[in-house]
N, C-alpha and C. Protein backbone atom coordinates (compact mmCIF):
# COMPACT_ATOMS: atom_id res chain seq x y z
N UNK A 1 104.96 116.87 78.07
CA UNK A 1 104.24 115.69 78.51
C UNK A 1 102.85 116.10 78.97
N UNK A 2 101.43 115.38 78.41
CA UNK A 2 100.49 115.53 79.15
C UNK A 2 100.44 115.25 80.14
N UNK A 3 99.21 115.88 80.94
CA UNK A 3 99.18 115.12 82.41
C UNK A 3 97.78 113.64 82.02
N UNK A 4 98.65 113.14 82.87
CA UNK A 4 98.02 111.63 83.27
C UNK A 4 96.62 111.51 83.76
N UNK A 5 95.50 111.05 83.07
CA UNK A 5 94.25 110.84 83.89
C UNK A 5 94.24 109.53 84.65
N UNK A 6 93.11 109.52 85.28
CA UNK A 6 92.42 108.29 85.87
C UNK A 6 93.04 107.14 85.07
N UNK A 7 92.78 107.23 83.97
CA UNK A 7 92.71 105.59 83.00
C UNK A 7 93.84 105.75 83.00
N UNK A 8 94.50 106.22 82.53
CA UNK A 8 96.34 105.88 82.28
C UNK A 8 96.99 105.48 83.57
N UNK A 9 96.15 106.01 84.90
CA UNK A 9 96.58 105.60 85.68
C UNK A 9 96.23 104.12 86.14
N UNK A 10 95.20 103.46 85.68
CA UNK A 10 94.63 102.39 85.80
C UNK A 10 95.20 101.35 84.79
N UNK A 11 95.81 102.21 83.57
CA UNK A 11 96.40 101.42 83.15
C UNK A 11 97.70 100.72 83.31
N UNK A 12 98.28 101.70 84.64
CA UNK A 12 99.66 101.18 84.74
C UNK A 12 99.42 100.60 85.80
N UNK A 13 98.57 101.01 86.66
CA UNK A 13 98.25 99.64 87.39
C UNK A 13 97.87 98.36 86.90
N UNK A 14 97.29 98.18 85.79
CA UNK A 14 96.95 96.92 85.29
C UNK A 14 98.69 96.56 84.58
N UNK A 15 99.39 97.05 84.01
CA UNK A 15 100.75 96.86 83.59
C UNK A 15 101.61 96.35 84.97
N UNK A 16 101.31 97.17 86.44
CA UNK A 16 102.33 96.91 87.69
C UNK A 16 101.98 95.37 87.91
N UNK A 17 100.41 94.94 87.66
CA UNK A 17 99.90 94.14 88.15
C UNK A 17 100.14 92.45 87.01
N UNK A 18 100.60 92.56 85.97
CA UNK A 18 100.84 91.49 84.93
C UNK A 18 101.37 92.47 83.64
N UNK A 19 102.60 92.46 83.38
CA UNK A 19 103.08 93.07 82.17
C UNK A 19 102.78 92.63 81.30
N UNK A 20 101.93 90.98 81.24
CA UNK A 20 102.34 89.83 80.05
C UNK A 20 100.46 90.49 79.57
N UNK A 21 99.96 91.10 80.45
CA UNK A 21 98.51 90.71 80.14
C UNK A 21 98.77 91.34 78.49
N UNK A 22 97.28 90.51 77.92
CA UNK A 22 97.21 91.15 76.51
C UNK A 22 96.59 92.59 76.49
N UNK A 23 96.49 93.34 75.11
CA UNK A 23 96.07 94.11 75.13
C UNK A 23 94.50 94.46 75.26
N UNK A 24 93.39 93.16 75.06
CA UNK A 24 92.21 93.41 75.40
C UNK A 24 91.95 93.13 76.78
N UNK A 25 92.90 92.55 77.51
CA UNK A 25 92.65 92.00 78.65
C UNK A 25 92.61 93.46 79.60
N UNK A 26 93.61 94.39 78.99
CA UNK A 26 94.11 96.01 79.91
C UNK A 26 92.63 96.55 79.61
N UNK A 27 92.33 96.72 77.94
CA UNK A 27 90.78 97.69 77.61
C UNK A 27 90.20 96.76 78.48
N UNK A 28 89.78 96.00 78.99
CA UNK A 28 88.53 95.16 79.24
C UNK A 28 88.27 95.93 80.91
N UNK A 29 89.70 95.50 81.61
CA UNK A 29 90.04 96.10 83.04
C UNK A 29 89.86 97.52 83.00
N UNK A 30 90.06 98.18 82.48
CA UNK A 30 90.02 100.12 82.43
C UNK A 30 88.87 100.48 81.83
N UNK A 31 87.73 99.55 80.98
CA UNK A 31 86.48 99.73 80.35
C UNK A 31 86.79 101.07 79.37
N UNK A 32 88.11 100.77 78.85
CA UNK A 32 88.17 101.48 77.18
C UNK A 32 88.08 100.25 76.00
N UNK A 33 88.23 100.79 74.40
CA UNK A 33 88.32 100.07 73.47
C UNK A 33 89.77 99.76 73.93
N UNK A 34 90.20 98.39 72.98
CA UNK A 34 91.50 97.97 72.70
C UNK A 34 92.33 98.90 71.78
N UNK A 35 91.57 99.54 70.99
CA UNK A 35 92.48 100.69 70.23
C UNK A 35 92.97 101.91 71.05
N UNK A 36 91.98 102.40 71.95
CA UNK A 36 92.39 103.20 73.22
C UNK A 36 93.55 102.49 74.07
N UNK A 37 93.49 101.88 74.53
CA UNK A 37 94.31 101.08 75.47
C UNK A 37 95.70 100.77 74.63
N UNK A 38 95.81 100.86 73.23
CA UNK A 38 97.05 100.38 72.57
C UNK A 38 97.91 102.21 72.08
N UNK A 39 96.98 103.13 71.98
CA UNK A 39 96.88 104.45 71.48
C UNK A 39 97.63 104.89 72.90
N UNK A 40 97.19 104.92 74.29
CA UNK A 40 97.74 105.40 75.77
C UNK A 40 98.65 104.62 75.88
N UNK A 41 98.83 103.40 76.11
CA UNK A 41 100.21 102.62 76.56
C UNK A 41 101.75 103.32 75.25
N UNK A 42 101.26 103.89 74.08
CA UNK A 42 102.09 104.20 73.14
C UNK A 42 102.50 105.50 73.61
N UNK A 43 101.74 106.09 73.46
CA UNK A 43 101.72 107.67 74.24
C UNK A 43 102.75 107.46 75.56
N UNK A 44 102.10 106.93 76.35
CA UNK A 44 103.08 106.57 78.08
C UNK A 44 104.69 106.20 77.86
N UNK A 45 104.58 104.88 76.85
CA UNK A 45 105.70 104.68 76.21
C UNK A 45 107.17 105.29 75.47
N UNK A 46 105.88 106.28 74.51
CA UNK A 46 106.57 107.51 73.96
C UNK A 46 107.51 108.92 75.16
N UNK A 47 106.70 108.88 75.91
CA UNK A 47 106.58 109.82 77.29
C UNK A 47 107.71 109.86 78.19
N UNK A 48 108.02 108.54 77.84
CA UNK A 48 109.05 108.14 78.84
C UNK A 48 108.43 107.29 80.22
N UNK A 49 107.16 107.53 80.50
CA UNK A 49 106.06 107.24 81.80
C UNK A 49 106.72 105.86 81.73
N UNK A 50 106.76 105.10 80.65
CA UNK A 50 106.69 103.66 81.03
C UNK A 50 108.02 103.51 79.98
N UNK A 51 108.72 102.64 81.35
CA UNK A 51 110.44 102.92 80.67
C UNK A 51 111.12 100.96 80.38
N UNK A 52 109.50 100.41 80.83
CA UNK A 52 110.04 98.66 80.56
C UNK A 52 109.05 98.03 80.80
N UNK A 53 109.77 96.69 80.44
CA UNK A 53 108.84 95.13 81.23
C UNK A 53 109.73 94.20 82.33
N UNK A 54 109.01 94.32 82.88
CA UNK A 54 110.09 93.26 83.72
C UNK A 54 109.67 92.07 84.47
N UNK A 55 109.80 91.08 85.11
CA UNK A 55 109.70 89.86 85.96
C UNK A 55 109.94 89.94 87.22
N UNK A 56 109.28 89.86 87.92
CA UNK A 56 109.45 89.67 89.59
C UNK A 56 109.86 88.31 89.87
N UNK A 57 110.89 88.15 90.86
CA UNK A 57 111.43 86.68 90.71
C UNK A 57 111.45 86.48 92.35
N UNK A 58 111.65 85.30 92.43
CA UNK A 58 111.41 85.44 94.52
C UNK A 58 113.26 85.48 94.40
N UNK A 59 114.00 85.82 95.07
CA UNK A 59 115.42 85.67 95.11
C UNK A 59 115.73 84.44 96.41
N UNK A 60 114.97 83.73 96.74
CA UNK A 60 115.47 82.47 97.41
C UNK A 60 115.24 81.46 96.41
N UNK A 61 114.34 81.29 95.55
CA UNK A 61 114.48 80.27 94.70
C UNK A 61 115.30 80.60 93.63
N UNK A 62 116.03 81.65 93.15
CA UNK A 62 117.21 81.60 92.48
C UNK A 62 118.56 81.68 93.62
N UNK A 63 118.68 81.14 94.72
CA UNK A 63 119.76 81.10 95.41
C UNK A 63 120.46 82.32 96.22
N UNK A 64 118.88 83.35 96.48
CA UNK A 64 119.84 84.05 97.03
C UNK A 64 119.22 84.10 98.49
N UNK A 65 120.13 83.50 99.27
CA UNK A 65 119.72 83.40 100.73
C UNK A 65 119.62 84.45 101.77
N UNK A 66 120.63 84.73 101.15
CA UNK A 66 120.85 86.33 102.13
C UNK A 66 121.18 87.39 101.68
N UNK A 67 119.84 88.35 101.71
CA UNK A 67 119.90 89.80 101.25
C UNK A 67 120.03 90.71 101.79
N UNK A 68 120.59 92.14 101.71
CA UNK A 68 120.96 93.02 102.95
C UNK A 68 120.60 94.68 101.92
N UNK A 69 120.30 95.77 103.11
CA UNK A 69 120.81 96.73 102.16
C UNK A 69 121.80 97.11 102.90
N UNK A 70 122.56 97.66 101.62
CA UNK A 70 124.23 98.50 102.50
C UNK A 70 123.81 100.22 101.99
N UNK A 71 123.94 101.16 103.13
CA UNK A 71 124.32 101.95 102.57
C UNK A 71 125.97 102.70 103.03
N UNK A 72 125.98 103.50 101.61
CA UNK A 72 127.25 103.92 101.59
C UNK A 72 127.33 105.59 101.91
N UNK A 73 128.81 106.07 102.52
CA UNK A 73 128.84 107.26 102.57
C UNK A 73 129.82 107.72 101.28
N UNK A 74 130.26 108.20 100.51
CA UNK A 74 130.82 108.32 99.39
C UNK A 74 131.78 109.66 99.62
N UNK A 75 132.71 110.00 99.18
CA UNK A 75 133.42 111.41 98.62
C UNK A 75 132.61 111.61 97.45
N UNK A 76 132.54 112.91 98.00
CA UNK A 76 131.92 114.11 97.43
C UNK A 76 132.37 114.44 96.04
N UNK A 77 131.38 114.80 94.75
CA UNK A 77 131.86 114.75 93.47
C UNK A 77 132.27 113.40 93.21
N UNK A 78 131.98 112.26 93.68
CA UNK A 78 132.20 111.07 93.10
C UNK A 78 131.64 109.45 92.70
N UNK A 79 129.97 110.04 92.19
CA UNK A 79 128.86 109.16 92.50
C UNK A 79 129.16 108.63 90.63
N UNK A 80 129.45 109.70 89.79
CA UNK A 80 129.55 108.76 88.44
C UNK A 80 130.67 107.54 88.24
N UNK A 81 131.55 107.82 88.78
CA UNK A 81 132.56 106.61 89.07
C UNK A 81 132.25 105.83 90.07
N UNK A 82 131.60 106.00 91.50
CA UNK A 82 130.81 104.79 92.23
C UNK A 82 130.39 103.67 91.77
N UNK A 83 129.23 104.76 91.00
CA UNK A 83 127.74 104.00 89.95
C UNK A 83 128.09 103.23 89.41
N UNK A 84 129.07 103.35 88.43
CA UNK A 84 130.02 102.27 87.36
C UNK A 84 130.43 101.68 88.32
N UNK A 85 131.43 101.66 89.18
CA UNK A 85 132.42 100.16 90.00
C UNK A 85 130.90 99.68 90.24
N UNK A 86 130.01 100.26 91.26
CA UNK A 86 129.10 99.29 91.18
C UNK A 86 127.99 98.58 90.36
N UNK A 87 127.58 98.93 89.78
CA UNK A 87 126.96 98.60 87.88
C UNK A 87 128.02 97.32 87.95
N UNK A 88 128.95 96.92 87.77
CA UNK A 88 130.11 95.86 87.78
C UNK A 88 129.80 94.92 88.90
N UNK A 89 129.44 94.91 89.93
CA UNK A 89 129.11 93.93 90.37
C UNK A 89 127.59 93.34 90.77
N UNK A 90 127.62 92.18 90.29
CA UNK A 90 126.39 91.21 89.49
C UNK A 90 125.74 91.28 90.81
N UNK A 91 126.13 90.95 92.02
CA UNK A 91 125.24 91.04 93.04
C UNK A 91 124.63 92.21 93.54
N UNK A 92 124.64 93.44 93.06
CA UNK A 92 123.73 94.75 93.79
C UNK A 92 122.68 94.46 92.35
N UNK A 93 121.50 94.52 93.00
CA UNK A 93 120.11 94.57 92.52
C UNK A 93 119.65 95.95 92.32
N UNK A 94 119.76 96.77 93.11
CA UNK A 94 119.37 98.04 92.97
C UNK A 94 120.14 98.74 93.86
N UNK A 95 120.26 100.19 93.56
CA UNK A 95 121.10 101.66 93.90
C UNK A 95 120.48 102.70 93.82
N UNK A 96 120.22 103.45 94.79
CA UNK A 96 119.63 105.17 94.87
C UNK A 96 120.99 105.89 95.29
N UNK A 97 121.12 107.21 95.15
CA UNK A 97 121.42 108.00 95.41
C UNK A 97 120.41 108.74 96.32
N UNK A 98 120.96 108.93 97.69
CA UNK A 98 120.19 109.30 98.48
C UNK A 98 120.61 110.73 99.32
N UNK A 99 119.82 111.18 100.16
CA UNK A 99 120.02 112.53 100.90
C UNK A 99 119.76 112.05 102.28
N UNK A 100 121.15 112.47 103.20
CA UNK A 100 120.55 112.09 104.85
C UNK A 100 122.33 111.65 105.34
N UNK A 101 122.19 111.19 106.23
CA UNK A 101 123.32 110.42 106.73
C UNK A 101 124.38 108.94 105.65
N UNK A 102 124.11 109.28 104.62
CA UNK A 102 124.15 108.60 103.78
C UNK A 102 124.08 108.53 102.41
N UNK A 103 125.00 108.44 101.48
CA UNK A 103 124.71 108.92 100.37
C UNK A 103 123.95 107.95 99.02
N UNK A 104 123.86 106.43 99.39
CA UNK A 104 123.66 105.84 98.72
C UNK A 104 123.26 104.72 99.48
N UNK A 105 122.34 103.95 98.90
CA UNK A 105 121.76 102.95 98.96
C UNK A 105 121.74 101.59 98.75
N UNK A 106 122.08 100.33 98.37
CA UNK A 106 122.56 99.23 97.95
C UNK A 106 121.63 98.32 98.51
N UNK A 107 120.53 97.26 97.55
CA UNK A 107 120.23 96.37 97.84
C UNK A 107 121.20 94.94 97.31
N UNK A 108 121.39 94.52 97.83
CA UNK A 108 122.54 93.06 97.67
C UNK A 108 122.19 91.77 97.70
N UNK A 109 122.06 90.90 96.78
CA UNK A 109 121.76 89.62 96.43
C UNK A 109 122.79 88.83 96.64
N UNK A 110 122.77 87.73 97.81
CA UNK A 110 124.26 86.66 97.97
C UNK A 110 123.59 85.20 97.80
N UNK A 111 124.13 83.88 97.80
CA UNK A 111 124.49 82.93 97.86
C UNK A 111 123.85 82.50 99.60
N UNK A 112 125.04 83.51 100.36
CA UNK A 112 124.77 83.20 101.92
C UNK A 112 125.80 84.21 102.95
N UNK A 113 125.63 83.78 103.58
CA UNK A 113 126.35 85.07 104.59
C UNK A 113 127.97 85.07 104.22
N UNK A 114 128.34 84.34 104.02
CA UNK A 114 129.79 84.09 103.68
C UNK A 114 130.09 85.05 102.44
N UNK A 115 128.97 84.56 101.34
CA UNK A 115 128.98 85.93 99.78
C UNK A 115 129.00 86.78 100.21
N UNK A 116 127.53 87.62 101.28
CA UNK A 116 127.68 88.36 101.65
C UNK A 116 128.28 89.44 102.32
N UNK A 117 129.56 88.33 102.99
CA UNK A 117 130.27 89.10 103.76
C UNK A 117 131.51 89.81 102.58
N UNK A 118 132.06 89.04 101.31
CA UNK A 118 132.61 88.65 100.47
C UNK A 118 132.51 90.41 99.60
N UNK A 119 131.00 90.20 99.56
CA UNK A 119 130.35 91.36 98.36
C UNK A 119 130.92 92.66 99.05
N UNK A 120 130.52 92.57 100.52
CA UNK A 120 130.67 93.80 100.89
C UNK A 120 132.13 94.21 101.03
N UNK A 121 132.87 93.30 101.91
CA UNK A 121 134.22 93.93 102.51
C UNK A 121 135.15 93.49 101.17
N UNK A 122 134.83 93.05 100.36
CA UNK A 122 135.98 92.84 99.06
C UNK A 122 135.83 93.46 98.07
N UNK A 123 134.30 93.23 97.44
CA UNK A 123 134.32 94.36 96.34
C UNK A 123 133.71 95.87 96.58
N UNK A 124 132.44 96.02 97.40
CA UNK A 124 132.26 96.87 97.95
C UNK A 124 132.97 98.20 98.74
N UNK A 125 133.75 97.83 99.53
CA UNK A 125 134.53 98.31 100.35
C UNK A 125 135.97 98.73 99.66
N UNK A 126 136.14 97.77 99.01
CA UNK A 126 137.48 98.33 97.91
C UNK A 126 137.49 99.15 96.80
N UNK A 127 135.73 99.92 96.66
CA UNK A 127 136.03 101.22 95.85
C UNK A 127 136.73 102.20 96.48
N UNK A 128 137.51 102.84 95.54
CA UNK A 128 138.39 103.92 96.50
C UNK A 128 137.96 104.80 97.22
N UNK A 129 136.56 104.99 96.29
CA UNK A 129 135.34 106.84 96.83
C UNK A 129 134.98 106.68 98.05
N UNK A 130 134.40 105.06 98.39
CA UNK A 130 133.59 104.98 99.47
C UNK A 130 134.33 104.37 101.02
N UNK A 131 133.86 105.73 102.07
CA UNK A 131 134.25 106.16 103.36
C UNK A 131 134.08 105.37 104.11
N UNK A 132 132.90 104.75 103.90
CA UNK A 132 132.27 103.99 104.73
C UNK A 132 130.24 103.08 104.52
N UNK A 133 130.79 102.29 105.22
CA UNK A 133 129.13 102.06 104.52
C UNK A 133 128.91 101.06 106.47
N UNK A 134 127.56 100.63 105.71
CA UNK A 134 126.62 100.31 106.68
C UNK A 134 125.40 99.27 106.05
N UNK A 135 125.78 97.46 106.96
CA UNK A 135 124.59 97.00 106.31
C UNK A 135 123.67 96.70 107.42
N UNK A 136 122.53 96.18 106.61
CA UNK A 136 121.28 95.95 107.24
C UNK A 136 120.32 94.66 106.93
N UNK A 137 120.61 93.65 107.16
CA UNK A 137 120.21 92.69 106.94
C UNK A 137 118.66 92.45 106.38
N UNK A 138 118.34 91.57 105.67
CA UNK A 138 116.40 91.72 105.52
C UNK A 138 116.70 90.39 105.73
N UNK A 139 115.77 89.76 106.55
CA UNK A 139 115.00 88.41 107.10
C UNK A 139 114.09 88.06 106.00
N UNK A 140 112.80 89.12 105.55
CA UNK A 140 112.38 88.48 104.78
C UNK A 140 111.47 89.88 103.60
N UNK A 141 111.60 89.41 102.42
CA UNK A 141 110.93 90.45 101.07
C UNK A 141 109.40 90.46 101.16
N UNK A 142 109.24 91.29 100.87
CA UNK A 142 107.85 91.54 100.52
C UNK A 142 107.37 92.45 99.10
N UNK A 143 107.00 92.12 98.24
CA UNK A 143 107.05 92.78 97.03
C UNK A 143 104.88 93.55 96.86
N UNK A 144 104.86 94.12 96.79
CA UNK A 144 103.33 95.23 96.19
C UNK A 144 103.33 94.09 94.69
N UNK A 145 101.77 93.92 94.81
CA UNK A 145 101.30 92.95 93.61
C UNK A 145 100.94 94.16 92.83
C-alpha cells in the first residue's frame, strides 16, 4: 500500500462529509482534475482504505428511543462464536473487541426501555461465553459531519 498524501486525505474527507457527492464535485473541493479524483478514490478503493458507502440516519426518527452501550466480559478463546450470536441480533449497531476491564463493546438500538431491557437480559445475556456485561445508557448522539 502507498502512503496517503494530503489530497487523498482530503479526499476522504470530502467522501466522510457526502458519499453521494459527484465526482467533479470531490476534484473541484481537493483542486485536482476529475480524472485524478476518479484515478485516487480507485486506488483507495483498490487498497482496501475505503471499504464502503453508507447513510447516517438519526435513530429516533427510525424508532429507536433508547440507546445504550453494553459492554461485555467474555470467556477467553471465545470472541468468534460471540461475534456470530451477536451479528444475529438486529438490534446491536456496532461491536469492538476491546482491551481493559472489558472485552467488548456493544452499541444497542431499542424501541424503548422495555426492548432494551429485553435485548440485553434475553438475548444478550443468554450467550453462553458471556460472564457478564455492563450497560450505559446515552441520553443523547452526536455524530462528526
Amino acid at each position: 500500500m502507498s502512503e496517503m498524501d494530503a489530497t487523498d486525505h482530503a479526499i476522504l474527507a470530502e467522501l466522510r462529509r457526502d458519499a453521494r457527492a459527484s465526482m467533479t464535485a470531490i476534484a473541484e473541493a481537493v483542486h485536482i482534475s476529475r480524472a485524478g479524483a476518479h484515478a485516487r478514490i480507485k486506488r483507495l478503493t483498490d487498497q482496501g482504505v475505503i471499504t464502503g458507502y453508507t447513510v447516517r440516519t438519526d435513530p429516533v426518527q427510525l424508532g429507536h428511543h433508547a440507546s445504550a452501550y453494553v459492554m461485555l466480559a467474555i470467556e477467553q478463546a471465545t470472541w468468534q462464536d460471540v461475534q456470530a450470536r451477536l451479528r444475529a441480533i438486529p438490534e446491536v449497531e456496532h461491536m469492538a473487541l476491546v482491551g481493559g476491564d472489558f472485552d467488548v463493546i456493544l452499541l444497542v438500538r431499542a424501541s424503548d426501555a422495555r426492548d432494551l431491557r429485553r435485548i440485553v437480559l434475553e438475548d444478550i445475556q443468554a450467550i453462553p461465553s458471556i460472564r457478564s456485561t455492563r450497560t450505559t445508557l446515552i441520553f443523547e448522539d452526536f455524530t462528526r459531519d
